[in-house]
N, C-alpha and C. Protein backbone atom coordinates (compact mmCIF):
# COMPACT_ATOMS: atom_id res chain seq x y z
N UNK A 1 17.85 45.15 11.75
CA UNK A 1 16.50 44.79 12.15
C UNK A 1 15.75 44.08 11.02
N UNK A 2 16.15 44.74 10.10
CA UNK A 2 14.78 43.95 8.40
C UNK A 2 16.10 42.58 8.32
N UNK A 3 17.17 42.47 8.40
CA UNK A 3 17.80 41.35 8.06
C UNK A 3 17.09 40.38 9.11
N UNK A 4 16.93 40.62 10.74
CA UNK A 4 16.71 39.84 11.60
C UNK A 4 14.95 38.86 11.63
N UNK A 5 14.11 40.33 11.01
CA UNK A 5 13.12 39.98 10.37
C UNK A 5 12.70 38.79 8.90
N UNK A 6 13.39 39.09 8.38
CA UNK A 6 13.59 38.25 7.19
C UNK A 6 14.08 36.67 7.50
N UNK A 7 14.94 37.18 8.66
CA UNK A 7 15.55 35.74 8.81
C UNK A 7 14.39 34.75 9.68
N UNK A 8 13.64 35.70 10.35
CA UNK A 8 12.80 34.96 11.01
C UNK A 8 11.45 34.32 10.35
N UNK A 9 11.12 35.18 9.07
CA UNK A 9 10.07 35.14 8.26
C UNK A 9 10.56 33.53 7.46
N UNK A 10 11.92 33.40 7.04
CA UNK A 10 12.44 32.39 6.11
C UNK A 10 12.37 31.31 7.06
N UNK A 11 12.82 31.24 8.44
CA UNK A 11 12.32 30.47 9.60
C UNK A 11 11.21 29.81 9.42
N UNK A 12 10.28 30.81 9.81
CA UNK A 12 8.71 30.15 9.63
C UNK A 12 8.56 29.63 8.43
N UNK A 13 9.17 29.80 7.28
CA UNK A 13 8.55 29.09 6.26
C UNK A 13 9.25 27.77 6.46
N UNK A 14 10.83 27.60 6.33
CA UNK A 14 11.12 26.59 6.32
C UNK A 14 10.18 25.40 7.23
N UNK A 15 9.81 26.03 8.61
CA UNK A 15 9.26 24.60 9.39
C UNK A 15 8.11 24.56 9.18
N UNK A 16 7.52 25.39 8.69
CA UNK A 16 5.80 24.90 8.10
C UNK A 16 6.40 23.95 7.03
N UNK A 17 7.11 24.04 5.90
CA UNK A 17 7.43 23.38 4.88
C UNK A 17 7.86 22.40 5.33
N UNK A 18 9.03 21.91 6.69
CA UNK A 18 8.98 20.90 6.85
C UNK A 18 7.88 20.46 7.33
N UNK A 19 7.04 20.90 8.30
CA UNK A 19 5.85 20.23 9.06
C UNK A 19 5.00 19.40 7.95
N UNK A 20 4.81 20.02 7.05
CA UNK A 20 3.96 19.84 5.80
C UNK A 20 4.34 19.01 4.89
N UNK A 21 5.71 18.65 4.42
CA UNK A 21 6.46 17.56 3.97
C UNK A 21 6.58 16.38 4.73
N UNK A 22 6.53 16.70 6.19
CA UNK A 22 7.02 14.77 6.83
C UNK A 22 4.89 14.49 7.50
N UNK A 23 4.98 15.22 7.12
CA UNK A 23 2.98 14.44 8.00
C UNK A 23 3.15 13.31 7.58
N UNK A 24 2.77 12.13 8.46
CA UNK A 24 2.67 11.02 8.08
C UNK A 24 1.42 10.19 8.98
N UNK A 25 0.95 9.02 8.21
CA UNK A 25 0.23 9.26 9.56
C UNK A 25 0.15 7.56 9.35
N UNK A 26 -1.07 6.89 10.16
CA UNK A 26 -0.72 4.88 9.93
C UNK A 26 -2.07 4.68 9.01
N UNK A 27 -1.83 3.91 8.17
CA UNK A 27 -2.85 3.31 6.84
C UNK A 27 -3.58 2.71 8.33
N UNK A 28 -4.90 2.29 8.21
CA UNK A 28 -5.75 1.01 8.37
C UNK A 28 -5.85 0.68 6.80
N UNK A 29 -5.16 -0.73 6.99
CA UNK A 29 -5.60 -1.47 5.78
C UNK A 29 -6.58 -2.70 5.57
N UNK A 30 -7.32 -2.56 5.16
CA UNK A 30 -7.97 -4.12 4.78
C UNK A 30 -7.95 -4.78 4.09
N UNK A 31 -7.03 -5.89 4.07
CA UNK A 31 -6.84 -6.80 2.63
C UNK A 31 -8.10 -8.12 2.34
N UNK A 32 -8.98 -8.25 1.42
CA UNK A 32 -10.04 -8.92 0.90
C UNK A 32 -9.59 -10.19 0.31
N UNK A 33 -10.51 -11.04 0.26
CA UNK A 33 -10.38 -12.19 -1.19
C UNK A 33 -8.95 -13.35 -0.77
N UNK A 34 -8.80 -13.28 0.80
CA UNK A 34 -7.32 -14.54 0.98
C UNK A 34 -8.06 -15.56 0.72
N UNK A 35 -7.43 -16.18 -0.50
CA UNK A 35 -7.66 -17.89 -0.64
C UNK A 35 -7.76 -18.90 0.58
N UNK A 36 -6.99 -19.05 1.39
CA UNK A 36 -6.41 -19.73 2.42
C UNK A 36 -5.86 -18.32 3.63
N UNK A 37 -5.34 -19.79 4.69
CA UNK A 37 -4.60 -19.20 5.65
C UNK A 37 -2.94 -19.97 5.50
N UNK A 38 -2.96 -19.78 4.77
CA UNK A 38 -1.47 -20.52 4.45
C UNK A 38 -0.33 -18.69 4.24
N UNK A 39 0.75 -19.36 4.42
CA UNK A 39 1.91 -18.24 4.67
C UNK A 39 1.65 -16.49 5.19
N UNK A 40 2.03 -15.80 4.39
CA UNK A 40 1.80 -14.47 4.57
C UNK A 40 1.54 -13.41 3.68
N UNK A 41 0.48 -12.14 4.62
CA UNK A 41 0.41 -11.40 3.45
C UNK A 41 1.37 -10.16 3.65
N UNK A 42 1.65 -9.94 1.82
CA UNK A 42 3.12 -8.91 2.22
C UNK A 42 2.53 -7.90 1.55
N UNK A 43 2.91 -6.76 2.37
CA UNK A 43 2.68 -5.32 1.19
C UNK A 43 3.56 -4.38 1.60
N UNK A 44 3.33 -3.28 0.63
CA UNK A 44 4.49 -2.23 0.21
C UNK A 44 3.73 -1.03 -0.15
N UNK A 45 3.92 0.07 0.31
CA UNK A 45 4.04 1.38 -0.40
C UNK A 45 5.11 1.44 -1.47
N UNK A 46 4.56 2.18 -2.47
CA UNK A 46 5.82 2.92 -3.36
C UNK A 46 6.77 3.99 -2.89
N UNK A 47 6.30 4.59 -1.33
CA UNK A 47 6.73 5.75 -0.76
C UNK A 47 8.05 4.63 0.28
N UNK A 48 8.00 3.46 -0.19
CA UNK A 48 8.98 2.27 1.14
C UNK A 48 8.72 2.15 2.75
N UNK A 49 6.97 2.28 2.90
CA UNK A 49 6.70 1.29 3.81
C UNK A 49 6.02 0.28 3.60
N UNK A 50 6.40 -0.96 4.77
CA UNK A 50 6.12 -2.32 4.00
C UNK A 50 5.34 -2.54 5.39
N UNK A 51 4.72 -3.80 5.24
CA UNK A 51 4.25 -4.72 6.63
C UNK A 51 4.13 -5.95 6.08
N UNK A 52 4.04 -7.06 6.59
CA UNK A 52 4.27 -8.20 6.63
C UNK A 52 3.10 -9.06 7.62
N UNK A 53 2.29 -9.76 7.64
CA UNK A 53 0.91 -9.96 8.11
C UNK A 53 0.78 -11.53 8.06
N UNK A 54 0.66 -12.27 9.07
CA UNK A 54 -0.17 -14.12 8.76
C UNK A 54 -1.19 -14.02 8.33
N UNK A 55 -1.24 -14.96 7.01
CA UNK A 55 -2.37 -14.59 5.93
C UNK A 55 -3.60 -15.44 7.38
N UNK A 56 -4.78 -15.06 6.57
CA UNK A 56 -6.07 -15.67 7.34
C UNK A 56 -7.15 -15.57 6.42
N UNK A 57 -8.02 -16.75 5.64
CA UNK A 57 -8.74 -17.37 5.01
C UNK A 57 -10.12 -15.53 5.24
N UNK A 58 -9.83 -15.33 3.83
CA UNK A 58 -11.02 -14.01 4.05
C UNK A 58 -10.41 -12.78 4.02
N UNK A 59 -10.14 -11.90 5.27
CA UNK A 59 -10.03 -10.86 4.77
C UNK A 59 -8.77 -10.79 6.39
N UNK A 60 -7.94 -9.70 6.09
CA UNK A 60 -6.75 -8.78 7.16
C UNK A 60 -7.43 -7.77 7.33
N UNK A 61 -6.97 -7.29 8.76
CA UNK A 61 -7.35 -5.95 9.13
C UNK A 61 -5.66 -5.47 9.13
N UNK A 62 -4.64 -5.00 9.38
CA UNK A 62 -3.52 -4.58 9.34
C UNK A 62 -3.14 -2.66 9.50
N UNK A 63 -2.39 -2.30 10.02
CA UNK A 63 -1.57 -1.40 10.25
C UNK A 63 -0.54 -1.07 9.49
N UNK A 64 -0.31 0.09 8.56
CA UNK A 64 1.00 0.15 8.06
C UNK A 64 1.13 1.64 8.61
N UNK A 65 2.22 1.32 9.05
CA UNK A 65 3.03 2.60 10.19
C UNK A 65 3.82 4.37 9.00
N UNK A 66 3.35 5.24 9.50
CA UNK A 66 4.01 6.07 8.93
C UNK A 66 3.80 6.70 7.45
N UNK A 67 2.77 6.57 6.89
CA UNK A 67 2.57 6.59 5.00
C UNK A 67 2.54 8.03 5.28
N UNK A 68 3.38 8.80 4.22
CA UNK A 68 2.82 10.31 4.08
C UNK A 68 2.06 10.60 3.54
N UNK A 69 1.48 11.75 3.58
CA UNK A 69 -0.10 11.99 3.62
C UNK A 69 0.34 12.60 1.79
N UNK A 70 -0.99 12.37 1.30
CA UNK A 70 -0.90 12.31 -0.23
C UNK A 70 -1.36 11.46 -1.33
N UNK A 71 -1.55 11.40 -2.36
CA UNK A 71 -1.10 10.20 -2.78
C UNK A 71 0.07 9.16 -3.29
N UNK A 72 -0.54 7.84 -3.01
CA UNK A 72 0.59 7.19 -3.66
C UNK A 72 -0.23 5.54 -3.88
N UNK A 73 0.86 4.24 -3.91
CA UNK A 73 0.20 3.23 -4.73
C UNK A 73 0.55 2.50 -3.38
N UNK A 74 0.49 1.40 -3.45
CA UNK A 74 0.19 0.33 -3.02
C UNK A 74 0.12 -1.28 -3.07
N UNK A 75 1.28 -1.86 -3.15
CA UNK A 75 0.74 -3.12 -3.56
C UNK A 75 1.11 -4.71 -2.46
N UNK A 76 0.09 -5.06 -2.49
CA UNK A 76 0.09 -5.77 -1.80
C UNK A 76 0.23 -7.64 -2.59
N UNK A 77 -0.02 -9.13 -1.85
CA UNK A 77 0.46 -10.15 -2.43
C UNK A 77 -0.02 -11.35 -1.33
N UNK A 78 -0.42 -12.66 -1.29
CA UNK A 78 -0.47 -13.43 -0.50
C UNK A 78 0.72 -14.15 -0.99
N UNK A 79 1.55 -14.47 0.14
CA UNK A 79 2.64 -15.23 -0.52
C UNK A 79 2.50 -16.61 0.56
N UNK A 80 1.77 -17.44 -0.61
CA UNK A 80 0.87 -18.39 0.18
C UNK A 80 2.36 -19.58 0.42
N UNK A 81 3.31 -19.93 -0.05
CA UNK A 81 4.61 -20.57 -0.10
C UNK A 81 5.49 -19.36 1.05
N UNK A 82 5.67 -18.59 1.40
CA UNK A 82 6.30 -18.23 2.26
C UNK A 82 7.90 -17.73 1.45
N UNK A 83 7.90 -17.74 0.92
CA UNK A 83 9.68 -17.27 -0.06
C UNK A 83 10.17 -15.94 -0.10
N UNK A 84 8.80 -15.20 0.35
CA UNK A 84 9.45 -13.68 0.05
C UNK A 84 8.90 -12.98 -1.14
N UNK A 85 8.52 -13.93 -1.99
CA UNK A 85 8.43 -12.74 -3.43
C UNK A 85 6.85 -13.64 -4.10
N UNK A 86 6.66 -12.79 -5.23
CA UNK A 86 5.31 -13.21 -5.34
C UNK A 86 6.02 -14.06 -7.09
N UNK A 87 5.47 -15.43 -7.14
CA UNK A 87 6.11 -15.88 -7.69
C UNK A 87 5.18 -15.54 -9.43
N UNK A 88 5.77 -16.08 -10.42
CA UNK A 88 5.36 -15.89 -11.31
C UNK A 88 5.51 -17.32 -12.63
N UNK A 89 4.89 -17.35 -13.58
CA UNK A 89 5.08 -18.09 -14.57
C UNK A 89 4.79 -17.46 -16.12
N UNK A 90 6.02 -17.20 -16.63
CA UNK A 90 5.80 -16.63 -18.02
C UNK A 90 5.39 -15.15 -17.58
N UNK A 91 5.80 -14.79 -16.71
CA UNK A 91 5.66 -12.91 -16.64
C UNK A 91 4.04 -13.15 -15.82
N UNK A 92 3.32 -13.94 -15.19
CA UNK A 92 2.16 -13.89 -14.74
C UNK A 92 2.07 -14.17 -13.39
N UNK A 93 1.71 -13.33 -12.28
CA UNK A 93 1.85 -14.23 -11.23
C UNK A 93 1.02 -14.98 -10.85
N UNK A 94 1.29 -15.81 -10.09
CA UNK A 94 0.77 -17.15 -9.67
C UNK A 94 0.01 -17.30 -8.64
N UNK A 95 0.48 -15.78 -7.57
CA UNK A 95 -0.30 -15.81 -6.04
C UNK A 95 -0.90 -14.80 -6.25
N UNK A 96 -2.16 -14.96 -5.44
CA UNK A 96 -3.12 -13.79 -5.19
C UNK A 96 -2.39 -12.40 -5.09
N UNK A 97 -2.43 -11.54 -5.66
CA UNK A 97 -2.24 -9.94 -5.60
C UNK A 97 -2.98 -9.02 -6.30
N UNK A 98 -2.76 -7.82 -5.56
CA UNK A 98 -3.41 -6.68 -5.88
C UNK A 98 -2.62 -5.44 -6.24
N UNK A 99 -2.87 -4.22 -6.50
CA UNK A 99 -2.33 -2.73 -6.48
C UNK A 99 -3.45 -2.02 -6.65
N UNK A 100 -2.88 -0.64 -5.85
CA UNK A 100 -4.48 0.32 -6.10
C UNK A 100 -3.13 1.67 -5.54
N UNK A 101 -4.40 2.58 -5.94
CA UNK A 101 -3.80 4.14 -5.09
C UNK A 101 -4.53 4.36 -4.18
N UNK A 102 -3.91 5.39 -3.48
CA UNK A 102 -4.62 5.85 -2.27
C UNK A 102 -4.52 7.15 -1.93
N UNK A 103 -4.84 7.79 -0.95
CA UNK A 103 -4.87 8.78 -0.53
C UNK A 103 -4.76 9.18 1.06
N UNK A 104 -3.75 9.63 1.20
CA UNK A 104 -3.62 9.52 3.02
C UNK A 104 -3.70 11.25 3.20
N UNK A 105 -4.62 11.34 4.16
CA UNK A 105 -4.97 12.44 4.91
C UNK A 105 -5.45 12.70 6.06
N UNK A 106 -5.87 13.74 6.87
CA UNK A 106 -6.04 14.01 8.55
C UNK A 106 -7.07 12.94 8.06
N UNK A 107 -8.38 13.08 7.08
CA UNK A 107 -9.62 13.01 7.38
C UNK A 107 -9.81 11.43 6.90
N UNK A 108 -8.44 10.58 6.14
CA UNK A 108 -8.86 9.59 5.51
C UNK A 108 -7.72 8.89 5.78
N UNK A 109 -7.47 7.54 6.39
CA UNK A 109 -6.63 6.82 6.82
C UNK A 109 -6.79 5.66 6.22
N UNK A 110 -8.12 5.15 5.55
CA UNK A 110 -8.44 3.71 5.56
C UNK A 110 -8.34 2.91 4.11
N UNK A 111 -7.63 2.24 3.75
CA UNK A 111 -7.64 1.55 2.62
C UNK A 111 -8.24 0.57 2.61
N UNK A 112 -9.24 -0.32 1.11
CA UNK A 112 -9.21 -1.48 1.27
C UNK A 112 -8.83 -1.68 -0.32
N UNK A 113 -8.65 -3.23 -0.14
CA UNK A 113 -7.97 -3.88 -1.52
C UNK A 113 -8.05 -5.29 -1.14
N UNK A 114 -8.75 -5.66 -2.38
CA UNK A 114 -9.26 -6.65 -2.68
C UNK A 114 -8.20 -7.38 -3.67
N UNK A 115 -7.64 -8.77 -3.70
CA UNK A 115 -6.89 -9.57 -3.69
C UNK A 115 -7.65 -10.52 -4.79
N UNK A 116 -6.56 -10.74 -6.35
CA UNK A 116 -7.18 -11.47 -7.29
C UNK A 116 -6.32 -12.51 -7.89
N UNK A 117 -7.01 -13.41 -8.47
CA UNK A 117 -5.84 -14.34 -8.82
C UNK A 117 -5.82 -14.50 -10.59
N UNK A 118 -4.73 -13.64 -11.06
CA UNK A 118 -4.71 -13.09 -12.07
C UNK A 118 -5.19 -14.05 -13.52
N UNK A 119 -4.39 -15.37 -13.47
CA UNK A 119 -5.03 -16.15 -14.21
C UNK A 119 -6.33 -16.30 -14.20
N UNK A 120 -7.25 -16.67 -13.59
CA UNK A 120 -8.58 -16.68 -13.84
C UNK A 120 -8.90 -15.05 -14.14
N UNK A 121 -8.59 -14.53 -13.86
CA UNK A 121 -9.08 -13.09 -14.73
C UNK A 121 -8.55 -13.05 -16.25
N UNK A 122 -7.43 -13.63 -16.51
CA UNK A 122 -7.12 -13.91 -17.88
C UNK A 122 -7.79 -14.75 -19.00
N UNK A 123 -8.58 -16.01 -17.72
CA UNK A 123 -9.34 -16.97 -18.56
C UNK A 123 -10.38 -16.06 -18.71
N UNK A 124 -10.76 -15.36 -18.28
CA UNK A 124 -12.24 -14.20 -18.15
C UNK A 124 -12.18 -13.74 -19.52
N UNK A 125 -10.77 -13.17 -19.48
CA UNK A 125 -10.75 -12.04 -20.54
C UNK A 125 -10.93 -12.70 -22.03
N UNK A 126 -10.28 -13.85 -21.96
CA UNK A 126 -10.42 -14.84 -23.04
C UNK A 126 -11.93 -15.28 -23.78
N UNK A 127 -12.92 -15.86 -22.83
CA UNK A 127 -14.10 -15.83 -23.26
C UNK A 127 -14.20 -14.94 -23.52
N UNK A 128 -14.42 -13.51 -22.96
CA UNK A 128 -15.04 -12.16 -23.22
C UNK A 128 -14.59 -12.08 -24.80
N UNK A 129 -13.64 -12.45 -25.31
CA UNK A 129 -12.96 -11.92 -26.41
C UNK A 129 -13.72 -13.05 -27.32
N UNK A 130 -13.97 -14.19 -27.69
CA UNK A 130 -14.19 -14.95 -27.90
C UNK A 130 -15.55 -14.65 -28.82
């Protein structure tokens, strides 16, 4: 009887523990600051969900399916050439991108991230230093 008990007690824990490990639930994302409407915007969880979006001059509203609840990062890219990857020169990239963290929960689904184009933040930093 206490073995049958026990076994049932280790039961319940296991599937709360799973219940509680796979929650997942869908980002609303809003991506800010598209230069153009040229190619696409790509993003990624660090947890490996991605979406893929036709850029549009301003801002995305977008869906990313499935993020587990928690935190984690985020990065997103206009890949205004269409190639797949966010290109770079001398270790700098070249197309609009971003990264941020987030937080996914029952009560909070919604990300936004705003989209920069890193060189001119470099020329920034330059005067500032200056």
């Amino acid at each position: 009887m206490k073995k049958a008990i026990l076994n049932s007690v280790m039961l319940a824990i296991a599937l709360m523990a799973t219940a509680t490990a796979s929650a997942q639930r869908d980002m609303q994302l809003t991506v800010s600051n598209i230069p153009n409407d040229k190619g696409q915007i790509l993003i990624a969880t660090k947890s490996g969900q991605w979406a893929k979006v036709k850029a549009e001059k301003g801002k995305i509203e977008t869906t990313v399916k499935n993020v587990p609840d928690g935190k984690g990062k985020i990065y997103v890219f206009h890949d205004e050439n269409g190639n797949g990857q966010l290109d770079e020169k001398d270790n700098i990239p070249m197309e609009y991108c971003a990264f941020g963290d987030y937080e996914m929960s029952e009560n909070n689904s919604k990300v936004n991230i705003e989209l920069i184009y890193v060189p001119d933040k470099m020329k920034g930093d330059v005067k500032q230093a200056k």
